[in-house]
PDB file of N, CA and C in Angstrom:
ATOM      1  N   UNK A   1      -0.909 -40.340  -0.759  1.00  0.00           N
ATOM      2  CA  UNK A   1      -0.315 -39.533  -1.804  1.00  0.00           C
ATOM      3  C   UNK A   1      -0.949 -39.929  -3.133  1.00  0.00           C
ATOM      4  N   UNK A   2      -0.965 -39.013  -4.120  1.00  0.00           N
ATOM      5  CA  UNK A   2      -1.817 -39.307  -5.183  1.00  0.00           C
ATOM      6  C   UNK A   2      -0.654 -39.781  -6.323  1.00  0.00           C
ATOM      7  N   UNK A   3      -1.455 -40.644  -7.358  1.00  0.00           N
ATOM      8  CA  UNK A   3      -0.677 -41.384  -8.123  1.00  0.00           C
ATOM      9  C   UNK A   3       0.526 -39.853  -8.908  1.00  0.00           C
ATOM     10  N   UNK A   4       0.183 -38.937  -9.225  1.00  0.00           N
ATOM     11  CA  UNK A   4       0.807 -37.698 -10.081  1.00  0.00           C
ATOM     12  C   UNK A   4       1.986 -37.336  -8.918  1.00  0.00           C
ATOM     13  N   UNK A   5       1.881 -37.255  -7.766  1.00  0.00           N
ATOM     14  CA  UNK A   5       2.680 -36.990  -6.755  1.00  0.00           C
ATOM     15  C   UNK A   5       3.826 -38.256  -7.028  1.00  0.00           C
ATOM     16  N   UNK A   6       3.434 -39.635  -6.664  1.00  0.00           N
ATOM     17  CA  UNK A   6       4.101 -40.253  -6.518  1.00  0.00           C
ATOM     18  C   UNK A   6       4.895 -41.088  -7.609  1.00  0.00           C
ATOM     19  N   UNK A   7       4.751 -40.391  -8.957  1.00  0.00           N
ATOM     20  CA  UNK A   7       5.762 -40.355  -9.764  1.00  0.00           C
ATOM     21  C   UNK A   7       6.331 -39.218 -10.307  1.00  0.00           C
ATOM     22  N   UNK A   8       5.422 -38.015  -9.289  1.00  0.00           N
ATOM     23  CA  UNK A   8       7.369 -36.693  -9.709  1.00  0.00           C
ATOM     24  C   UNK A   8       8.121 -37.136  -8.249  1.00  0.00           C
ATOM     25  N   UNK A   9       7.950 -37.827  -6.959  1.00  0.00           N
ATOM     26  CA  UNK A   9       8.923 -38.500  -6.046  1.00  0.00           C
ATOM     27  C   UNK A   9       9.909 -39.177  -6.914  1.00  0.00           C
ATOM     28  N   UNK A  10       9.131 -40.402  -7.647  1.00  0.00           N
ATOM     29  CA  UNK A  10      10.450 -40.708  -8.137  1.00  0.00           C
ATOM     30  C   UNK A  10      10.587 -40.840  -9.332  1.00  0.00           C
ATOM     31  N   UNK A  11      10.276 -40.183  -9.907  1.00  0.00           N
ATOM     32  CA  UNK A  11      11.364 -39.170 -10.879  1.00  0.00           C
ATOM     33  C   UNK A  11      12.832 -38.276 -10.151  1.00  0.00           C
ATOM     34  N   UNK A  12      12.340 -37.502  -9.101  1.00  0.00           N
ATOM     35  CA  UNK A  12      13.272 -37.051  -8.232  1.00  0.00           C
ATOM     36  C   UNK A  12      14.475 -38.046  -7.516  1.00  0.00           C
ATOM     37  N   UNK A  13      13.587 -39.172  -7.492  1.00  0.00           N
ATOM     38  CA  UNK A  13      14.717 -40.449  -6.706  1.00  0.00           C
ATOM     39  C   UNK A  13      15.630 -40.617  -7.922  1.00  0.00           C
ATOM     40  N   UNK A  14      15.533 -40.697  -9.100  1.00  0.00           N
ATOM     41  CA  UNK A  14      16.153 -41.320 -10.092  1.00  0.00           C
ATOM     42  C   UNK A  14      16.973 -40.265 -10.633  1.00  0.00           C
ATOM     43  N   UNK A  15      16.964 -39.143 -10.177  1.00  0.00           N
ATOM     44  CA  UNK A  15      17.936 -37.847 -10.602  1.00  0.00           C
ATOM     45  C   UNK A  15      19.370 -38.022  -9.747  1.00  0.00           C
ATOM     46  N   UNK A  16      20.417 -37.420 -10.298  1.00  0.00           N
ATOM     47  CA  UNK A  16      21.710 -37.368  -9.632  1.00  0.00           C
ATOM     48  C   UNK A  16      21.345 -36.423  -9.365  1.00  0.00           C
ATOM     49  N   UNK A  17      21.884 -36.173  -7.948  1.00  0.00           N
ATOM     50  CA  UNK A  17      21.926 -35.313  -6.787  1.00  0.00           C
ATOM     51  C   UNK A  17      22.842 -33.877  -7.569  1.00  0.00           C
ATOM     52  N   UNK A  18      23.525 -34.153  -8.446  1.00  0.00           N
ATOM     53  CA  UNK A  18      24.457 -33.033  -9.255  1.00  0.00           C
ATOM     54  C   UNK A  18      22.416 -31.801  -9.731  1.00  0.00           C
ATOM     55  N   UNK A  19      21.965 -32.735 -10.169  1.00  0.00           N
ATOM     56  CA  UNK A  19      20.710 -32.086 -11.074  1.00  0.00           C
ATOM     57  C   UNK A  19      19.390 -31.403  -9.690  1.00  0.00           C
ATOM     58  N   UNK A  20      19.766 -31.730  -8.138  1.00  0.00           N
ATOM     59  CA  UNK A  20      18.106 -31.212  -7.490  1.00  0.00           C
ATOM     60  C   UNK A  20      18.697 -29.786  -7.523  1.00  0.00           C
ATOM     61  N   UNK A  21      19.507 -29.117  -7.811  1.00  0.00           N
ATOM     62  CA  UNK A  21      19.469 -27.547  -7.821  1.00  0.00           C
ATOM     63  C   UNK A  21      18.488 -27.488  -8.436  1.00  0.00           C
ATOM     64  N   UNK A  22      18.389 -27.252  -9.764  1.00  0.00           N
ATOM     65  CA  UNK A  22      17.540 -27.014 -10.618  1.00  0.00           C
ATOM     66  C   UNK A  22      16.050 -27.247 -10.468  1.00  0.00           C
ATOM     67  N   UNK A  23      15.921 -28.486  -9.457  1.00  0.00           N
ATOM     68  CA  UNK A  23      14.435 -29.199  -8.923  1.00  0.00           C
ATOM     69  C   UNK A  23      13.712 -28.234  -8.093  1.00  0.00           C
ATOM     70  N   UNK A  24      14.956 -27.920  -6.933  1.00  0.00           N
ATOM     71  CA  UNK A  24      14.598 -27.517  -6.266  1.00  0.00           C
ATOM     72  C   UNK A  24      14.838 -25.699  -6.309  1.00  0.00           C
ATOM     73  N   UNK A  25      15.026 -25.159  -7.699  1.00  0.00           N
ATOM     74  CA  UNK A  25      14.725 -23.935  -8.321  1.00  0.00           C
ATOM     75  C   UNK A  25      13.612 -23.594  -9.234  1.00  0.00           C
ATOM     76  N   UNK A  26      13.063 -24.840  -9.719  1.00  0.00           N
ATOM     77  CA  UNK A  26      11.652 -25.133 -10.488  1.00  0.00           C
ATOM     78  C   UNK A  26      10.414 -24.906  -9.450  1.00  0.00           C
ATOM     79  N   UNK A  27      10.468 -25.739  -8.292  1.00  0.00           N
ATOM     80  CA  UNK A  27       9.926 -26.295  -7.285  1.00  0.00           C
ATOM     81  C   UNK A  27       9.361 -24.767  -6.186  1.00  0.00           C
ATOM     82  N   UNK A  28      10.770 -23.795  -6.153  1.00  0.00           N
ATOM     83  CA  UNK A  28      10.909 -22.558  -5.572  1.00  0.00           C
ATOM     84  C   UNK A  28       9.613 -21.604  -6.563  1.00  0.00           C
ATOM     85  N   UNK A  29      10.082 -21.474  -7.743  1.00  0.00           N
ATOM     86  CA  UNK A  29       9.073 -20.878  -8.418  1.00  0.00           C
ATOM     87  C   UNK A  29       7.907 -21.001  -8.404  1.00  0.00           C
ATOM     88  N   UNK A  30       7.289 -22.463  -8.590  1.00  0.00           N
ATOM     89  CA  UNK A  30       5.943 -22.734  -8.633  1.00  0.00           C
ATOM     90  C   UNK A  30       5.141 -22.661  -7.255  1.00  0.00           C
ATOM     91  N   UNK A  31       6.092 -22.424  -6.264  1.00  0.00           N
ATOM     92  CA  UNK A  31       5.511 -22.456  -5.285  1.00  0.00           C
ATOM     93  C   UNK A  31       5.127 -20.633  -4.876  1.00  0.00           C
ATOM     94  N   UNK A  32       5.815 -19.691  -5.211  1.00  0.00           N
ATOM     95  CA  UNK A  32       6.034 -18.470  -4.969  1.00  0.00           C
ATOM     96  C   UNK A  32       4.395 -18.197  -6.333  1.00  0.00           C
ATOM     97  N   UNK A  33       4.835 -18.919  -7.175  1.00  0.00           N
ATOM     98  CA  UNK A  33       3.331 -18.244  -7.818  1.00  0.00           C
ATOM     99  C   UNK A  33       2.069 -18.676  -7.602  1.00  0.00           C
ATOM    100  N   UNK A  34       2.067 -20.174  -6.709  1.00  0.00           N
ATOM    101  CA  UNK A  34       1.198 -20.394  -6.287  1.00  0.00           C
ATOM    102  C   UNK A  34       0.449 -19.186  -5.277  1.00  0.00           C
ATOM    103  N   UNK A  35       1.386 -18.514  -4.412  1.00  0.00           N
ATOM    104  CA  UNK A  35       1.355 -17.655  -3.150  1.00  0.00           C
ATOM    105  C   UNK A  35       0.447 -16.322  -3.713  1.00  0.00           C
ATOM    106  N   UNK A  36       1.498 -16.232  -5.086  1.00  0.00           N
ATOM    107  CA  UNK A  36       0.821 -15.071  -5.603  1.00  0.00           C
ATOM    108  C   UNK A  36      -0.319 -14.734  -6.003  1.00  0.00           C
ATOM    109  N   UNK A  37      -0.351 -16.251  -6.945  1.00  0.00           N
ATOM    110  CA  UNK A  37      -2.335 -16.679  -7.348  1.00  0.00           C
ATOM    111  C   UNK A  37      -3.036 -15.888  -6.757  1.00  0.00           C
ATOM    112  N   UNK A  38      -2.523 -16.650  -5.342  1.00  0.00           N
ATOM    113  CA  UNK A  38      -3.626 -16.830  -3.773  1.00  0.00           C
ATOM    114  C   UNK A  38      -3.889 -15.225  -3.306  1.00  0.00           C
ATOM    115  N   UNK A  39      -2.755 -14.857  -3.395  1.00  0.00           N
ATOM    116  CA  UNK A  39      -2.724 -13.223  -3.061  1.00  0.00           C
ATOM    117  C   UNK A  39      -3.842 -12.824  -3.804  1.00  0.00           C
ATOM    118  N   UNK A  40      -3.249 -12.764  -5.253  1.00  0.00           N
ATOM    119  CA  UNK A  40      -4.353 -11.767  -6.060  1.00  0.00           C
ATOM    120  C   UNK A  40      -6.023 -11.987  -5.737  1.00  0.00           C
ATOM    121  N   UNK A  41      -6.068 -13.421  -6.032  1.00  0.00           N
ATOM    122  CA  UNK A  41      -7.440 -13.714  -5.721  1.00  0.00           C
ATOM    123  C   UNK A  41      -8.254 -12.933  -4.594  1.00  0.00           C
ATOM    124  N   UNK A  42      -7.023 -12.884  -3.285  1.00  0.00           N
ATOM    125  CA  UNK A  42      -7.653 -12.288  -2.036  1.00  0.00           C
ATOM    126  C   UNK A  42      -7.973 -11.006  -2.295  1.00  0.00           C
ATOM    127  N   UNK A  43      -7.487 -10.388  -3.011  1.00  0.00           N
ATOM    128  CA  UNK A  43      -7.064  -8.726  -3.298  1.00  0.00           C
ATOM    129  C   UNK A  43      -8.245  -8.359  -4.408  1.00  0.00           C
ATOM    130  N   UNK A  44      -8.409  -9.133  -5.368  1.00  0.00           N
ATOM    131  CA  UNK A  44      -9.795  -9.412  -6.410  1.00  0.00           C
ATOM    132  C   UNK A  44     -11.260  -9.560  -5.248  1.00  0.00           C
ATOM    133  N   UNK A  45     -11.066 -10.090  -4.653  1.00  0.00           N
ATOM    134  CA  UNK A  45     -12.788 -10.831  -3.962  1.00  0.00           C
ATOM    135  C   UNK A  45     -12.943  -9.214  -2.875  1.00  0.00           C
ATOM    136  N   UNK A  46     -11.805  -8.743  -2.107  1.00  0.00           N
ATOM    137  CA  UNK A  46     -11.520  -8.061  -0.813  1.00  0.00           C
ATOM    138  C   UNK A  46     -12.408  -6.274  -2.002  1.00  0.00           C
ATOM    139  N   UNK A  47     -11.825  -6.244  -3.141  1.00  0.00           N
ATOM    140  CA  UNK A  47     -11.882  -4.667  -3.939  1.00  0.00           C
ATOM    141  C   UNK A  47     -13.447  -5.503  -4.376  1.00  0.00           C
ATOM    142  N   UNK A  48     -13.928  -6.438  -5.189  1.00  0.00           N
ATOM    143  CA  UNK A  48     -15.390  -6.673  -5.335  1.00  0.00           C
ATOM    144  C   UNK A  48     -16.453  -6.769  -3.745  1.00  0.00           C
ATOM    145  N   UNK A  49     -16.253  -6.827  -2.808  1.00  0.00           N
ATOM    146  CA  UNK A  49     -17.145  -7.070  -1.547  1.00  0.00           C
ATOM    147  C   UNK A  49     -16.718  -5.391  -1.364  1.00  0.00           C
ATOM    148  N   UNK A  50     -15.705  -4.555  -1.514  1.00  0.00           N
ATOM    149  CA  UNK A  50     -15.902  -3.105  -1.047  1.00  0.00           C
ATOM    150  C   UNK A  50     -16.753  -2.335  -2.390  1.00  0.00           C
ATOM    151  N   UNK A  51     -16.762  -2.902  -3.659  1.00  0.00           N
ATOM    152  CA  UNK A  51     -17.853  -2.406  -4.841  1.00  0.00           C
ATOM    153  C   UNK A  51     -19.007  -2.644  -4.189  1.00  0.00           C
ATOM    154  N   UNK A  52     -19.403  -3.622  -3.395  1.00  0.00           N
ATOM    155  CA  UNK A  52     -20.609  -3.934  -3.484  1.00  0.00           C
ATOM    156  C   UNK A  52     -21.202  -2.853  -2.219  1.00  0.00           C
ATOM    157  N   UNK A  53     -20.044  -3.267  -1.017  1.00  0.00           N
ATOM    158  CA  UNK A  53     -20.884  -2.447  -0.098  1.00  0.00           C
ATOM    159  C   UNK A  53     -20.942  -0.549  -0.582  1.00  0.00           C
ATOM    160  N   UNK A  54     -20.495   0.085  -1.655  1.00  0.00           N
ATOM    161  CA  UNK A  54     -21.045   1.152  -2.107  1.00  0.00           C
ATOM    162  C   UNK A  54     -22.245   1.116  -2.601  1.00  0.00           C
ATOM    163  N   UNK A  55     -22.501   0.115  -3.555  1.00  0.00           N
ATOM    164  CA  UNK A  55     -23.977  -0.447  -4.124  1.00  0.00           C
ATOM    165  C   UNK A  55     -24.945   0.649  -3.826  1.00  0.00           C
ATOM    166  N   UNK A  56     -25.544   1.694  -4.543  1.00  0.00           N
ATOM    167  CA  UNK A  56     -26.729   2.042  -4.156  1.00  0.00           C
ATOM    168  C   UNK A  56     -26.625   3.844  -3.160  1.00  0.00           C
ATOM    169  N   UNK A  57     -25.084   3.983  -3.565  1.00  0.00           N
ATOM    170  CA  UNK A  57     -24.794   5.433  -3.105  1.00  0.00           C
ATOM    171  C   UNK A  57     -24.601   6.545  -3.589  1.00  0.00           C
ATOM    172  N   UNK A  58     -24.646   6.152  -5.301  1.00  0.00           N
ATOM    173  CA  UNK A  58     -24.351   7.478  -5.825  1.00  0.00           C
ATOM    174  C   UNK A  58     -25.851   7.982  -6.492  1.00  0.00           C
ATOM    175  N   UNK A  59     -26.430   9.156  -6.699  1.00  0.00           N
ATOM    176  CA  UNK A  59     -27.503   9.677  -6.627  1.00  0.00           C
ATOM    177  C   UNK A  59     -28.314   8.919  -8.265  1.00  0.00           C
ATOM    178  N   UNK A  60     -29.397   9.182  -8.246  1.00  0.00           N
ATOM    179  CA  UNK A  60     -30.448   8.682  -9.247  1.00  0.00           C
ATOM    180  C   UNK A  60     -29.589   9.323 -10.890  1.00  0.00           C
ATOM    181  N   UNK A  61     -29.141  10.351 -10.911  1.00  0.00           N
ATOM    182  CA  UNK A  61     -29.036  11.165 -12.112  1.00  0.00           C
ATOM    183  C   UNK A  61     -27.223  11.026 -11.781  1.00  0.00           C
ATOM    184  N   UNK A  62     -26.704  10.283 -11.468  1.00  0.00           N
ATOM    185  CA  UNK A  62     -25.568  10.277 -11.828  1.00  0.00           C
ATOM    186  C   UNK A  62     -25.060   9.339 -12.612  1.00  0.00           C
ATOM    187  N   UNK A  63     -24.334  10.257 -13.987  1.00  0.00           N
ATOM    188  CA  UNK A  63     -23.935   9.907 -15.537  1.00  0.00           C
ATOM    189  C   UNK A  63     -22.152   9.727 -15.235  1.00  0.00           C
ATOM    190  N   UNK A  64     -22.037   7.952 -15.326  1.00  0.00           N
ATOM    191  CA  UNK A  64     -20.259   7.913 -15.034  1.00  0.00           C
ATOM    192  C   UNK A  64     -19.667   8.554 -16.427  1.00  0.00           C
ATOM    193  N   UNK A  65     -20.307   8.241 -17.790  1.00  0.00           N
ATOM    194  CA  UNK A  65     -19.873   8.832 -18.731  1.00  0.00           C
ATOM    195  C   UNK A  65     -19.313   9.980 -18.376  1.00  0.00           C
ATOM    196  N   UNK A  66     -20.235  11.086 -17.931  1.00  0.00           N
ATOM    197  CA  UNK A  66     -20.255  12.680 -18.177  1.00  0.00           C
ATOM    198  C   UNK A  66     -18.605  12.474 -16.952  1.00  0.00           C
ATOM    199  N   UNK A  67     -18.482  12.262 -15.894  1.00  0.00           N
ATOM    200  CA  UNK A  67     -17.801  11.766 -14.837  1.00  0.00           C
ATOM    201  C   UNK A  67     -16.843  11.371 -15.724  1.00  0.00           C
ATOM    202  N   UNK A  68     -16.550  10.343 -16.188  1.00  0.00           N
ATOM    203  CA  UNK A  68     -14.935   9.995 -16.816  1.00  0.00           C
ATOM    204  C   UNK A  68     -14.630  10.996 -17.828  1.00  0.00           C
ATOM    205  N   UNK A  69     -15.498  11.814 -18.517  1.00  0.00           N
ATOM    206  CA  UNK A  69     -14.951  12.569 -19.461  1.00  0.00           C
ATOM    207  C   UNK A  69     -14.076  14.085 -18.720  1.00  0.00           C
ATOM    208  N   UNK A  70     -14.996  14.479 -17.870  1.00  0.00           N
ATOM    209  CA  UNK A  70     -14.659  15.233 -17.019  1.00  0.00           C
ATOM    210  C   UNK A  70     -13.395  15.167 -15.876  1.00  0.00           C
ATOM    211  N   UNK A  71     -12.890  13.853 -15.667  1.00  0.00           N
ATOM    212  CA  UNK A  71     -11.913  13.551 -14.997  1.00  0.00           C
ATOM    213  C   UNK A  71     -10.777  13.651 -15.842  1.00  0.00           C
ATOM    214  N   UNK A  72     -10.935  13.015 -17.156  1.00  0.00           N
ATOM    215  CA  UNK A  72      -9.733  12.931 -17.990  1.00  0.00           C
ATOM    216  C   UNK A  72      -9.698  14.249 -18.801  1.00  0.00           C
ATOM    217  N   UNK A  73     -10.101  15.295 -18.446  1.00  0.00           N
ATOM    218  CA  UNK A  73     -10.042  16.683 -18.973  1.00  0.00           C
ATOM    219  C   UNK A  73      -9.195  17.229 -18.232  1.00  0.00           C
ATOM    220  N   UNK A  74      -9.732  16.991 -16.834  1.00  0.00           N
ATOM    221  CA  UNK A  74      -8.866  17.321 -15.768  1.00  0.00           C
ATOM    222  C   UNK A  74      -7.446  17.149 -15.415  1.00  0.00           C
ATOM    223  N   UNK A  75      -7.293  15.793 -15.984  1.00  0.00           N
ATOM    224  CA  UNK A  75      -6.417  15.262 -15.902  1.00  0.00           C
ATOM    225  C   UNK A  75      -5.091  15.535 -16.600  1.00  0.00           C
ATOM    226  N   UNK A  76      -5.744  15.221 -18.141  1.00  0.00           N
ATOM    227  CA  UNK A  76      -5.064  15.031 -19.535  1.00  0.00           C
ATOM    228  C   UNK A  76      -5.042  16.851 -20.376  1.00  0.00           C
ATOM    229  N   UNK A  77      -6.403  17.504 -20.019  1.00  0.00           N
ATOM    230  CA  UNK A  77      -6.835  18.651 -20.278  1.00  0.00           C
ATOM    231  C   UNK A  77      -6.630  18.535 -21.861  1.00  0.00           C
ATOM    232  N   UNK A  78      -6.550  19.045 -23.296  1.00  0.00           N
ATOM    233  CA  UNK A  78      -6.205  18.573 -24.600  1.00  0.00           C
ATOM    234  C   UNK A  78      -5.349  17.871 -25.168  1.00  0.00           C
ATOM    235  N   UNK A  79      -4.794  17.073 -24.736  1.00  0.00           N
ATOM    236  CA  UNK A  79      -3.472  16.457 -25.308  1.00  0.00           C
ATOM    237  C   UNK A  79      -3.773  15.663 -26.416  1.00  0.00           C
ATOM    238  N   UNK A  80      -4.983  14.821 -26.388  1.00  0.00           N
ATOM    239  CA  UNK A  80      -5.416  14.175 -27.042  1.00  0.00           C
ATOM    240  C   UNK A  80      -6.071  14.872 -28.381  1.00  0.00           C
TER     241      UNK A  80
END
């Protein structure tokens, strides 16, 4: 166990048992966003490896400009 571990143990030893709700509601959280981190990351790398395998499919003369303006016309049509 590493020295940082083994003084939030006891820190925890030295708490009244009235106070591990709270430990173990701190403890709940950091662990759920750890999960989430992990999620996103997977979900980030999984949408960049499907950018890539398009790489090299849309034609020589295709303008994303002309393409986003044209979508949000479509979309939005004058509002703006």
């Amino acid at each position: 166990m590493t020295r940082i571990k083994e003084k939030a143990v006891e820190m925890i030893q030295r708490m009244p048992d009235d106070d591990m709700f709270y430990v173990i509601n701190i403890l709940q959280s950091l662990e759920e966003m750890t999960a989430k981190k992990d999620t996103e990351r997977e979900q980030a790398i999984t949408a960049y490896q499907d950018i890539l395998k398009l790489k090299g499919r849309l034609p020589q003369d295709f303008d994303a400009e002309k393409e986003l303006a044209e979508a949000r016309e479509e979309k939005y049509g004058n509002l703006g």
